[in-house]
C-alpha atoms as a PDB file:
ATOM      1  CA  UNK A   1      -9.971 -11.806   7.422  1.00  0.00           C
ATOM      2  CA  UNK A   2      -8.418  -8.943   9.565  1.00  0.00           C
ATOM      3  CA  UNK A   3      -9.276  -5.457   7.623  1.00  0.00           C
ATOM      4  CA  UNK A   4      -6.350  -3.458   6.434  1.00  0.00           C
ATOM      5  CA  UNK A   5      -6.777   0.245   6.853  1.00  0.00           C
ATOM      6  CA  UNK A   6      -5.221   2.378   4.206  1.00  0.00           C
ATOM      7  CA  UNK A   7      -4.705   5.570   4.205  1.00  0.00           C
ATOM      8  CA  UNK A   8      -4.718   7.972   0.846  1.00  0.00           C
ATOM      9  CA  UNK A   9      -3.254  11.764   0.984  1.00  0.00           C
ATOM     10  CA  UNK A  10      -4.096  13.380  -2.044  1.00  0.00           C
ATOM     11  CA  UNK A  11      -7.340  11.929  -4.041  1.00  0.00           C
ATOM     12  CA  UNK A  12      -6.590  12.409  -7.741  1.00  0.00           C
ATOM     13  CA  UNK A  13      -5.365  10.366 -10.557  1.00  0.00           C
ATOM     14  CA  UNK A  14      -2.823   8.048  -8.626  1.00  0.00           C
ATOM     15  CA  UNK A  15      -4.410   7.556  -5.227  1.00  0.00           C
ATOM     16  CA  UNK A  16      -8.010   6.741  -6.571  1.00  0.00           C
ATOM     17  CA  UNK A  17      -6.467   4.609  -9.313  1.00  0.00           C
ATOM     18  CA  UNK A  18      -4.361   2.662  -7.070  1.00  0.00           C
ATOM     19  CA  UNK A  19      -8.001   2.521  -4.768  1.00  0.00           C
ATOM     20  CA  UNK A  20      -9.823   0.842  -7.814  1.00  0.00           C
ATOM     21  CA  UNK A  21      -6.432  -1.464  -8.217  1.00  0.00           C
ATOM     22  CA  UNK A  22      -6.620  -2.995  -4.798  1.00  0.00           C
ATOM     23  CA  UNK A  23     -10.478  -3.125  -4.357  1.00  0.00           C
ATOM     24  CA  UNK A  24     -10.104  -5.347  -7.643  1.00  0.00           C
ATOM     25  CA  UNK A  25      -7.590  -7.923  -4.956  1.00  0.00           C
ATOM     26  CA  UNK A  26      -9.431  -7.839  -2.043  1.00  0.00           C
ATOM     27  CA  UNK A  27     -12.661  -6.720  -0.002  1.00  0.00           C
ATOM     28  CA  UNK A  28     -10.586  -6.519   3.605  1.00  0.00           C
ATOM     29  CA  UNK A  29      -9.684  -2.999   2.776  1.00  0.00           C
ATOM     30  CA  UNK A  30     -10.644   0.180   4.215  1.00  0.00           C
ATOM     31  CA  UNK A  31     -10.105   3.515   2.749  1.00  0.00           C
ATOM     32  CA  UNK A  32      -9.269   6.570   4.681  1.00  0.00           C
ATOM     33  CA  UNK A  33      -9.283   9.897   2.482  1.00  0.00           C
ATOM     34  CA  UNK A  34      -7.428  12.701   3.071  1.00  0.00           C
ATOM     35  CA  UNK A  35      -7.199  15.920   0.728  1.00  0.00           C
ATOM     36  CA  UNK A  36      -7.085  19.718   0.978  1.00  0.00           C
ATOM     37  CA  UNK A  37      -9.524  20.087  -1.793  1.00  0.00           C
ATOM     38  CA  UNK A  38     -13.161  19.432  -0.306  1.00  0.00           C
ATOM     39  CA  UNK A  39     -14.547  18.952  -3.720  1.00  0.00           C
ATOM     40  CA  UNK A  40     -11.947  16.277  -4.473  1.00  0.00           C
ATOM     41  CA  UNK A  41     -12.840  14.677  -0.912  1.00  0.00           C
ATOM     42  CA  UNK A  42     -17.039  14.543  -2.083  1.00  0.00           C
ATOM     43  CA  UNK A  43     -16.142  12.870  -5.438  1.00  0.00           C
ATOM     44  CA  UNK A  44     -13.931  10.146  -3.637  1.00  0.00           C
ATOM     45  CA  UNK A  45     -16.871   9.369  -1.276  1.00  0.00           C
ATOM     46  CA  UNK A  46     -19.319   9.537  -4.493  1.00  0.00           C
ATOM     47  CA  UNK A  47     -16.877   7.427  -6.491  1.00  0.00           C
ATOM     48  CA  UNK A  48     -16.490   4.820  -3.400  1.00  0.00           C
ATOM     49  CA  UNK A  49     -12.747   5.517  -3.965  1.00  0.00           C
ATOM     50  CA  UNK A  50     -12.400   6.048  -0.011  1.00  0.00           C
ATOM     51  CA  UNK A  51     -14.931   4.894   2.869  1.00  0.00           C
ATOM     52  CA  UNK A  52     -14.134   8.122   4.695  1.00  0.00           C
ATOM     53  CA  UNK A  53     -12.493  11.381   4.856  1.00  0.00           C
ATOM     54  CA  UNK A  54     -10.620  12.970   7.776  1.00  0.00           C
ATOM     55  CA  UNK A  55      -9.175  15.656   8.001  1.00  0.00           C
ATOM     56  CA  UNK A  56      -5.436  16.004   9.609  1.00  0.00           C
ATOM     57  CA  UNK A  57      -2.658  13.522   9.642  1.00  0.00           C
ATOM     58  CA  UNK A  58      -3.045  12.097  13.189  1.00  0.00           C
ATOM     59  CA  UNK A  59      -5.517   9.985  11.895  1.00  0.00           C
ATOM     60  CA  UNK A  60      -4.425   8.885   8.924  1.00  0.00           C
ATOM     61  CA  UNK A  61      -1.364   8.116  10.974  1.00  0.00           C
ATOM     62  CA  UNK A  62      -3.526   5.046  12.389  1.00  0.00           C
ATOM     63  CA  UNK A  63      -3.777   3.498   9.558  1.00  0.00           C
ATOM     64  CA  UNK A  64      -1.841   0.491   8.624  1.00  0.00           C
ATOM     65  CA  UNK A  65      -1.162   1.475   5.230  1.00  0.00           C
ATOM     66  CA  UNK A  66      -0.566   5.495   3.961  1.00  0.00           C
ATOM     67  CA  UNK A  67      -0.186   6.200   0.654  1.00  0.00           C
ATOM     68  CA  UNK A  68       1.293  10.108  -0.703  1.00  0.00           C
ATOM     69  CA  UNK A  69      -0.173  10.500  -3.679  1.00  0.00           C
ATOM     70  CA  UNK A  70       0.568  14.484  -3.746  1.00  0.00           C
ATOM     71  CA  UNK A  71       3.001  16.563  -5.639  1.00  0.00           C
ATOM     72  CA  UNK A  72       6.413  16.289  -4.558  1.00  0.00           C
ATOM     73  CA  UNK A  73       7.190  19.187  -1.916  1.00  0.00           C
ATOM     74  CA  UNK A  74       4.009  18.019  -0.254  1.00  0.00           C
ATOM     75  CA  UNK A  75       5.587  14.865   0.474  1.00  0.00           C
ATOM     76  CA  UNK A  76       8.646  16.036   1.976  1.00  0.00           C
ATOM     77  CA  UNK A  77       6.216  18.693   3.742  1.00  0.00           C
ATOM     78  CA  UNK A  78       4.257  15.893   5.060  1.00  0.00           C
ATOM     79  CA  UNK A  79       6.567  13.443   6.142  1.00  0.00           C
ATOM     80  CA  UNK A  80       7.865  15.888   8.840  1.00  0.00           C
ATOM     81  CA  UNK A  81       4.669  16.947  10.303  1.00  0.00           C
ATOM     82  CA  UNK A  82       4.254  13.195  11.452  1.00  0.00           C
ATOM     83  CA  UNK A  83       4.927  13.122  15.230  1.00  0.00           C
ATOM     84  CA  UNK A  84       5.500   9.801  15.965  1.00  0.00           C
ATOM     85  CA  UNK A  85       4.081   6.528  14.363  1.00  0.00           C
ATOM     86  CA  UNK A  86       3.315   3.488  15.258  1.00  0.00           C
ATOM     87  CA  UNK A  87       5.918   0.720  14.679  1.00  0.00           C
ATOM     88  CA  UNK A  88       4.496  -0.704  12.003  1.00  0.00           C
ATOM     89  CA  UNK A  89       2.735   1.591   9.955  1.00  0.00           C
ATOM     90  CA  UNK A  90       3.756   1.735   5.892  1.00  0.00           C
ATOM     91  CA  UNK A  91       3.660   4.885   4.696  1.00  0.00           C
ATOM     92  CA  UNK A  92       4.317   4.593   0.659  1.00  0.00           C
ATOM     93  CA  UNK A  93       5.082   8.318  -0.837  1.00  0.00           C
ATOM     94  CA  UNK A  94       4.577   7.697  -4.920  1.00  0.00           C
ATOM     95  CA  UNK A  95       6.257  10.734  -6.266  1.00  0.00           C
ATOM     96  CA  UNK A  96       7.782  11.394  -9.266  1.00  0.00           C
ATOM     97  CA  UNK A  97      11.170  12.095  -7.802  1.00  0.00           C
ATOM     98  CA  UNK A  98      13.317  10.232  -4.924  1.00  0.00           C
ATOM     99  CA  UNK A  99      16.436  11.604  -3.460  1.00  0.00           C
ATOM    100  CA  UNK A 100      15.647  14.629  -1.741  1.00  0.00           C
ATOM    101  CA  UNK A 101      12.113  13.079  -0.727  1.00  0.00           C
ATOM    102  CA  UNK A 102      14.529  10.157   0.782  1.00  0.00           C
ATOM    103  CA  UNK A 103      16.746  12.000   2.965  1.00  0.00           C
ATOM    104  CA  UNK A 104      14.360  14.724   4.066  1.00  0.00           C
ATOM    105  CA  UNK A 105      12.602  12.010   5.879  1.00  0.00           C
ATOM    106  CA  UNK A 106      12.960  12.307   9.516  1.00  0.00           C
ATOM    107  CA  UNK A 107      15.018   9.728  10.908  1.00  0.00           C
ATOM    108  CA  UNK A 108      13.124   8.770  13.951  1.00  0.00           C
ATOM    109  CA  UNK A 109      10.484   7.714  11.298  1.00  0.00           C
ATOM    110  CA  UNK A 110      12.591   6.570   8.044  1.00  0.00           C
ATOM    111  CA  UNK A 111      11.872   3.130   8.867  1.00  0.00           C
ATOM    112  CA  UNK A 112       8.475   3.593   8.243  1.00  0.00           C
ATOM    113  CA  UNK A 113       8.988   4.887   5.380  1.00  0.00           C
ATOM    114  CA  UNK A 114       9.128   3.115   1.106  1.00  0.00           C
ATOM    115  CA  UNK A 115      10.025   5.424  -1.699  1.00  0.00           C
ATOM    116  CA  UNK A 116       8.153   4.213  -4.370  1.00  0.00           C
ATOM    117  CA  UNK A 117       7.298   5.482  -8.006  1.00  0.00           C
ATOM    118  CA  UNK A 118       5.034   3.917 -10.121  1.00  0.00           C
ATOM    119  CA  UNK A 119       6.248   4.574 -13.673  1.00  0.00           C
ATOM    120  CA  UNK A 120       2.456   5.006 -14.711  1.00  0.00           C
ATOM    121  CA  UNK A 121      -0.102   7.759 -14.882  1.00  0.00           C
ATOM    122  CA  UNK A 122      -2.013  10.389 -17.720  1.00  0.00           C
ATOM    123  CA  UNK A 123      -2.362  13.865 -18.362  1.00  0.00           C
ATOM    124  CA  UNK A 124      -5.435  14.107 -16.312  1.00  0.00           C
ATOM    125  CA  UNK A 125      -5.971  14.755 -12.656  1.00  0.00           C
ATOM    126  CA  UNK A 126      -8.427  14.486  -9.676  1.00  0.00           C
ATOM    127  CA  UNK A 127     -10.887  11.992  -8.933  1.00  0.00           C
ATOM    128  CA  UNK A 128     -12.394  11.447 -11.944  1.00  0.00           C
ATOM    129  CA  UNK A 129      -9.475  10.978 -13.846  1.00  0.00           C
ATOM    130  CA  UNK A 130      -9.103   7.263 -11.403  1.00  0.00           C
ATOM    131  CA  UNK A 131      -8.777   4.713 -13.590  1.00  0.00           C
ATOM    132  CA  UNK A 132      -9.317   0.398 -13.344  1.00  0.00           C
ATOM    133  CA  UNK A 133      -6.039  -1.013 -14.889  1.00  0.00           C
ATOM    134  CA  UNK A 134      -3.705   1.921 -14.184  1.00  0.00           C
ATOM    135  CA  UNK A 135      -0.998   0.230 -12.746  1.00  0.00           C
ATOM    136  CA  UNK A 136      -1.491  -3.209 -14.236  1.00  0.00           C
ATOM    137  CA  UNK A 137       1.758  -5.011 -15.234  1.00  0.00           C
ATOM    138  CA  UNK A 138       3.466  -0.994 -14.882  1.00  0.00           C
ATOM    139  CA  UNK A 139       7.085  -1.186 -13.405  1.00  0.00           C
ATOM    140  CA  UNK A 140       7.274   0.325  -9.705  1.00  0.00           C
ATOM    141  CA  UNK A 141      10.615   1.567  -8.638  1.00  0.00           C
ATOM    142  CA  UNK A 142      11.569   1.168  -4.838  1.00  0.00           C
ATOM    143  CA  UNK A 143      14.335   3.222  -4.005  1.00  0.00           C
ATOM    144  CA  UNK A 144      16.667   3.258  -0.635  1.00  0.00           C
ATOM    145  CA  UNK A 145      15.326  -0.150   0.628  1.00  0.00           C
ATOM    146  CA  UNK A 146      17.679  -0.639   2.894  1.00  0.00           C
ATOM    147  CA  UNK A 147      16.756   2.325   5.082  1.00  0.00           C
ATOM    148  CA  UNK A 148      12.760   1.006   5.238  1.00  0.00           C
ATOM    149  CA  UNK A 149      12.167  -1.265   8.053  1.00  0.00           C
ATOM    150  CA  UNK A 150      12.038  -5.184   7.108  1.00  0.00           C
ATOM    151  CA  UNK A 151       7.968  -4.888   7.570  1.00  0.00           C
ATOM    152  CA  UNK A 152       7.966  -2.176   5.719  1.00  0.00           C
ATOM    153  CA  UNK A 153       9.654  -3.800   2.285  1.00  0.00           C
ATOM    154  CA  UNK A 154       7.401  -6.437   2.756  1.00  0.00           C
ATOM    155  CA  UNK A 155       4.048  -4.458   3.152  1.00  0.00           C
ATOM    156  CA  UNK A 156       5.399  -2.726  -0.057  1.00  0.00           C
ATOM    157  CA  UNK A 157       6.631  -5.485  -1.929  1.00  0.00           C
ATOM    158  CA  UNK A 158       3.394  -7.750  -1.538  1.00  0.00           C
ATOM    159  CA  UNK A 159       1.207  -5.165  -2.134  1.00  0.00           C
ATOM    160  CA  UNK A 160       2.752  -3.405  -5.444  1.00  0.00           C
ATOM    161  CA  UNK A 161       3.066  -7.378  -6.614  1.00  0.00           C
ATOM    162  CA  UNK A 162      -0.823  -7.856  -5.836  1.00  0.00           C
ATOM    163  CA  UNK A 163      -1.738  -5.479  -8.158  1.00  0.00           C
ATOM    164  CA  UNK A 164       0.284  -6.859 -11.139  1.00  0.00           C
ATOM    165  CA  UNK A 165       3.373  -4.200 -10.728  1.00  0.00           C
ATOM    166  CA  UNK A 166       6.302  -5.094 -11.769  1.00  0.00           C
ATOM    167  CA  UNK A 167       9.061  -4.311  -8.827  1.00  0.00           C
ATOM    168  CA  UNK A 168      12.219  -2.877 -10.039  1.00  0.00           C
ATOM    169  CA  UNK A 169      14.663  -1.833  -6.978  1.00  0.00           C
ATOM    170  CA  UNK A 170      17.358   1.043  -7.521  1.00  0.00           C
ATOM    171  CA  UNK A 171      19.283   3.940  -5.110  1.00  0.00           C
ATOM    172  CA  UNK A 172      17.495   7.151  -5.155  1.00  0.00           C
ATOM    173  CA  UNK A 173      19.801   9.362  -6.647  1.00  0.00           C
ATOM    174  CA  UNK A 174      20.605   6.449  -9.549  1.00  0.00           C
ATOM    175  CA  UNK A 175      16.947   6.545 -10.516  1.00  0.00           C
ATOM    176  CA  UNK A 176      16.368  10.019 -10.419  1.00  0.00           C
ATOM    177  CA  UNK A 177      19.002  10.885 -13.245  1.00  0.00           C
ATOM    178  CA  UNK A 178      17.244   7.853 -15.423  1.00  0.00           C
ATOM    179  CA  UNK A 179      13.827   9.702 -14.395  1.00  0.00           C
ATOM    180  CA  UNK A 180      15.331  12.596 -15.956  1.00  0.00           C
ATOM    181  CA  UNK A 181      15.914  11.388 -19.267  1.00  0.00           C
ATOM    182  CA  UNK A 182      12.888   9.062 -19.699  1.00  0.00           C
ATOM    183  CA  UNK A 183      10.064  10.915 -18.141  1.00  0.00           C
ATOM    184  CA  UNK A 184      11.096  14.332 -16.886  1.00  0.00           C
ATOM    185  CA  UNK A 185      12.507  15.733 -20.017  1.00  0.00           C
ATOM    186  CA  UNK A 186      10.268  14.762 -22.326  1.00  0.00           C
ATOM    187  CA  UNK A 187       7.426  16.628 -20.234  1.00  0.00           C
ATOM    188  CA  UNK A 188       9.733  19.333 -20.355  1.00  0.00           C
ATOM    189  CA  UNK A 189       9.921  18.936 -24.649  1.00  0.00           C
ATOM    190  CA  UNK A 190       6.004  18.603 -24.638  1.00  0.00           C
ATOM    191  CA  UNK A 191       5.244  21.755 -22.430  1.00  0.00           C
ATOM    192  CA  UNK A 192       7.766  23.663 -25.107  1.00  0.00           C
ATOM    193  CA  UNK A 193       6.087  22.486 -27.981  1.00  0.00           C
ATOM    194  CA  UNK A 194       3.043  23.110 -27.047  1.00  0.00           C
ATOM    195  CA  UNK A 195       4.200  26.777 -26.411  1.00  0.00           C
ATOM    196  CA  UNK A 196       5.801  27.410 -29.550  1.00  0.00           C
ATOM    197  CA  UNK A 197       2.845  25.961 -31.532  1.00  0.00           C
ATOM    198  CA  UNK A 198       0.446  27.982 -29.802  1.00  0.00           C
ATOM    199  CA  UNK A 199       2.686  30.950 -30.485  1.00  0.00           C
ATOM    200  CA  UNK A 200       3.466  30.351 -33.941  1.00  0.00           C
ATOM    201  CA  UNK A 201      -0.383  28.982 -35.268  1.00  0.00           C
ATOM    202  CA  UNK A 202      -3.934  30.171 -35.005  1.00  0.00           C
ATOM    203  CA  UNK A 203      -6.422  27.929 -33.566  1.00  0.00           C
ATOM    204  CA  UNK A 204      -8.512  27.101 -36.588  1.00  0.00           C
ATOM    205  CA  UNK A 205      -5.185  25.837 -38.281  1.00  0.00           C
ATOM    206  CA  UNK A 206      -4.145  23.878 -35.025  1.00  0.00           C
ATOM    207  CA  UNK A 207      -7.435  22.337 -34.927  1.00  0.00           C
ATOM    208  CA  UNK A 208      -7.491  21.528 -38.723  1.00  0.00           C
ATOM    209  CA  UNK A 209      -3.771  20.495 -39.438  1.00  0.00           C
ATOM    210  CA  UNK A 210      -3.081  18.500 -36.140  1.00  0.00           C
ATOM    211  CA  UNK A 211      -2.858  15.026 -36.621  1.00  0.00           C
ATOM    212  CA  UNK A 212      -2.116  11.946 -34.314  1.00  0.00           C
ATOM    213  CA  UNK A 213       1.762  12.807 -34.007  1.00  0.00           C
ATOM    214  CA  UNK A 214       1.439  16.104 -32.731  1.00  0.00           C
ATOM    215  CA  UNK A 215      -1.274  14.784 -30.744  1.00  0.00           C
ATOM    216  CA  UNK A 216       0.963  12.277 -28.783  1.00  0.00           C
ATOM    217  CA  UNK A 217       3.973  14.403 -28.622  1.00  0.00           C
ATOM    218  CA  UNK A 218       1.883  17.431 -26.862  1.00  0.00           C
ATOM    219  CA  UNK A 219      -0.693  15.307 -25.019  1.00  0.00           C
ATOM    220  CA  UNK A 220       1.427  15.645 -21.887  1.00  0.00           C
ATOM    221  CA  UNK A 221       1.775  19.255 -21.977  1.00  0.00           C
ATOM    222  CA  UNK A 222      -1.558  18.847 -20.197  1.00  0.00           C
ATOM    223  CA  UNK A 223      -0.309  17.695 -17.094  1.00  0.00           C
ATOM    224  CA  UNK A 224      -0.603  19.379 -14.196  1.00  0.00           C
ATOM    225  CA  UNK A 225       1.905  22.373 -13.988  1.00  0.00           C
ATOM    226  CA  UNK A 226       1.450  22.747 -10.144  1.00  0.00           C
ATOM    227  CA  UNK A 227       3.127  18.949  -9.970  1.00  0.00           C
ATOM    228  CA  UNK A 228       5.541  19.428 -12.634  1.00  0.00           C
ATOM    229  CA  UNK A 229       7.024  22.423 -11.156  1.00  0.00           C
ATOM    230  CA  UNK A 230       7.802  20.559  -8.427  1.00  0.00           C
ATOM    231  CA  UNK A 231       9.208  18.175  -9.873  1.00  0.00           C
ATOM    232  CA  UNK A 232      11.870  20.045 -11.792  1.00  0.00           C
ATOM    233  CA  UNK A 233      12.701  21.956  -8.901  1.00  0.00           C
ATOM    234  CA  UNK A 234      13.340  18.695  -7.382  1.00  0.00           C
ATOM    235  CA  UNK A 235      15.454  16.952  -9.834  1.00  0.00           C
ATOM    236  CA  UNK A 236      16.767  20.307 -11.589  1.00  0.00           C
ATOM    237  CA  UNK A 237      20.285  18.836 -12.338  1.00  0.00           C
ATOM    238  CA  UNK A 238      19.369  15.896 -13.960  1.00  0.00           C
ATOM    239  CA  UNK A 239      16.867  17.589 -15.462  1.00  0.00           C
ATOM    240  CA  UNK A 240      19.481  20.184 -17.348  1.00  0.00           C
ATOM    241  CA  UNK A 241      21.528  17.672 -18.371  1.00  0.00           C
ATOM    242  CA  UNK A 242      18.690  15.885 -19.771  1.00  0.00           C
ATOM    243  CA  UNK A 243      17.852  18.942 -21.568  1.00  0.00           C
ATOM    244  CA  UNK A 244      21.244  19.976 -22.674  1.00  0.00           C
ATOM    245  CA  UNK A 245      21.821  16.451 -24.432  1.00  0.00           C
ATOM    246  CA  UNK A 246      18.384  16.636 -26.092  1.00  0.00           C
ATOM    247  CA  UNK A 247      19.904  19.822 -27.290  1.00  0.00           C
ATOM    248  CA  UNK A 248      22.720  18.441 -29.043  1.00  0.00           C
ATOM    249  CA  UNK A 249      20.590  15.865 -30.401  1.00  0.00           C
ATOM    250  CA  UNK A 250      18.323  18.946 -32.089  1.00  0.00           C
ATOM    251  CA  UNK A 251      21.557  21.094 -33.351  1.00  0.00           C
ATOM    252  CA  UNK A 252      22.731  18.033 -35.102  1.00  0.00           C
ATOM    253  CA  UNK A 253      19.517  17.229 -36.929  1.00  0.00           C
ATOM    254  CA  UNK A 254      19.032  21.557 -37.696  1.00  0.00           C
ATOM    255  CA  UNK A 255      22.632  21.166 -39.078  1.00  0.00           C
ATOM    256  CA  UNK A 256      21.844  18.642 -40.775  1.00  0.00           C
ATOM    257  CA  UNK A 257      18.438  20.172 -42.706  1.00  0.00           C
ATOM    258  CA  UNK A 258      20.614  23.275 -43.250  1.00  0.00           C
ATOM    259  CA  UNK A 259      23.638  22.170 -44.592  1.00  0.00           C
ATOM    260  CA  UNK A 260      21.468  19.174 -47.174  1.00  0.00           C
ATOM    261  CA  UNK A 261      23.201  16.799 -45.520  1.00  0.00           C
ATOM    262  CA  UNK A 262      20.360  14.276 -46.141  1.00  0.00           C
ATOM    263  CA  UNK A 263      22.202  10.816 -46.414  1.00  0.00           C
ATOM    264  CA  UNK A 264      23.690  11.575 -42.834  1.00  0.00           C
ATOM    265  CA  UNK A 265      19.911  12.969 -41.700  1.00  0.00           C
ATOM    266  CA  UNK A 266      18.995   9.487 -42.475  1.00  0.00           C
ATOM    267  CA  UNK A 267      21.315   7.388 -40.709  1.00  0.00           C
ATOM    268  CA  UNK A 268      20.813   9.725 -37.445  1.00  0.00           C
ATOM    269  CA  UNK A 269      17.265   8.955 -37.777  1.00  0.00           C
ATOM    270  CA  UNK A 270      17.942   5.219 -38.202  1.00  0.00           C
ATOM    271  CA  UNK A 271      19.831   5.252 -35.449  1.00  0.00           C
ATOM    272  CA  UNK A 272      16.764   6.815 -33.478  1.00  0.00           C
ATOM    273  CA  UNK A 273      14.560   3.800 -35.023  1.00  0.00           C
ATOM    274  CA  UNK A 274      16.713   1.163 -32.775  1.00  0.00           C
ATOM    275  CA  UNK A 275      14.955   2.265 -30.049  1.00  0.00           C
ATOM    276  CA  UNK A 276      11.807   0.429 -30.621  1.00  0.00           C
ATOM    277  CA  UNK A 277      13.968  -2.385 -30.626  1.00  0.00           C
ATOM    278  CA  UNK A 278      14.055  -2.072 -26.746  1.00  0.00           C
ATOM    279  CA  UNK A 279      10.605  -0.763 -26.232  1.00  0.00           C
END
């Protein structure tokens, strides 16, 4: 079999799990690393998460495959330092947002181009956080299809389905508004509660009192803030309205508690219990 070279920008959670993911497919891969952090670069080797390192984007350009597994501005940073590419390279940017990262792509090389996001990932980061079984039976979203090249959808579409992803397909601006209510905001409602728990309780009591609720609601807070930042600043709309509805949401329930209205407390709540029924 012909080896497929594949290039990774950014070795940390995403781009060595998704490593692990496709050595688990196939042995005719070869990994090319790429990453500003030189630490990050020695643990990939260590962790056989990439064959080799370089170090600038001309050759990861030669690759067949390039993933962007980096925080969002880097992406759009990124895709307009490429010169020129060959015709059929796939170059697969995974972030956490879509629209702007889909029309900031140059358009002499938008056909090389899939807008992907994996709705997967943890709180941790880097190389060691690379996980077997991270994207396993996940849903990937592909966004803008119909400005990739036909090579390019089917690169991505073959390759997302040989690691057990479920492929969902939606317009870029459409899925970042549902990105907004579903992952974005509630990052934004762990990061605050982390805050005002930290503000309002001394350690010992944190430690002691904290069971598995708070646990789960706050264990996002420990994302990365670099990432995060840049994602909000990316999808800041959506993200306010997100926000402002959650707000709503939390006056009605305060209301509630204040005025004893505990009959109608319940059937809000209820009303929050249907959602299991779709999850």
């Amino acid at each position: 079999m012909e080896i497929t070279k594949v290039g990774i920008v950014g070795l940390g959670l995403m781009g060595g799990s998704l490593s692990i993911a496709l050595q688990e497919t196939s042995e005719d891969f070869y990994f090319i690393g790429l990453d500003h952090n030189e630490k990050h670069c020695q643990q990939a080797l260590e962790l056989n998460l990439v064959d080799k390192i370089v170090y600038t984007l001309a050759e990861i350009s030669l690759c067949d495959i390039v993933f962007l597994t980096i925080p969002v501005d880097g992406i759009i940073a990124i895709s307009k330092q490429f010169d020129t590419l060959p015709k059929e390279c796939t170059i697969i940017d995974l972030g956490s947002t879509k629209e702007k990262i889909s029309t900031s792509i140059p358009k002499e090389i938008r056909e090389n181009f899939v807008t992907a996001h994996p709705m997967t990932g943890t709180e941790k980061f880097g190389p060691l956080a690379a996980v077997s079984g991270l994207y396993k039976e996940k849903v990937v979203v592909l966004c803008d299809m119909q400005k990739s090249g036909t090579h390019q959808q089917e690169v991505a579409r073959k390759l997302f389905s040989s690691i057990d992803m479920k492929l969902v397909f939606m317009e870029a601006k459409e899925h970042d508004r549902h990105a907004a209510f579903i992952s974005h905001m509630p990052h934004a409602l762990s990061y605050s509660l982390a805050n005002a728990v930290i503000k309002q309780e001394a350690s010992e009591s944190i430690i002691n009192l904290a069971g598995g609720g708070f646990r789960d609601m706050s264990r996002i807070a420990k994302s990365s803030p670099t990432m995060w930042e840049d994602i909000f600043r990316q999808n800041k709309e959506n993200v306010l309205e997100a926000i402002e509805t959650f707000q709503t949401e939390l006056k009605k329930c305060q209301e509630m508690v204040k005025n004893e209205e505990w009959e109608n407390l319940n059937h809000w709540m209820n009303d929050a219990n249907s959602l299991h029924d779709i999850l």
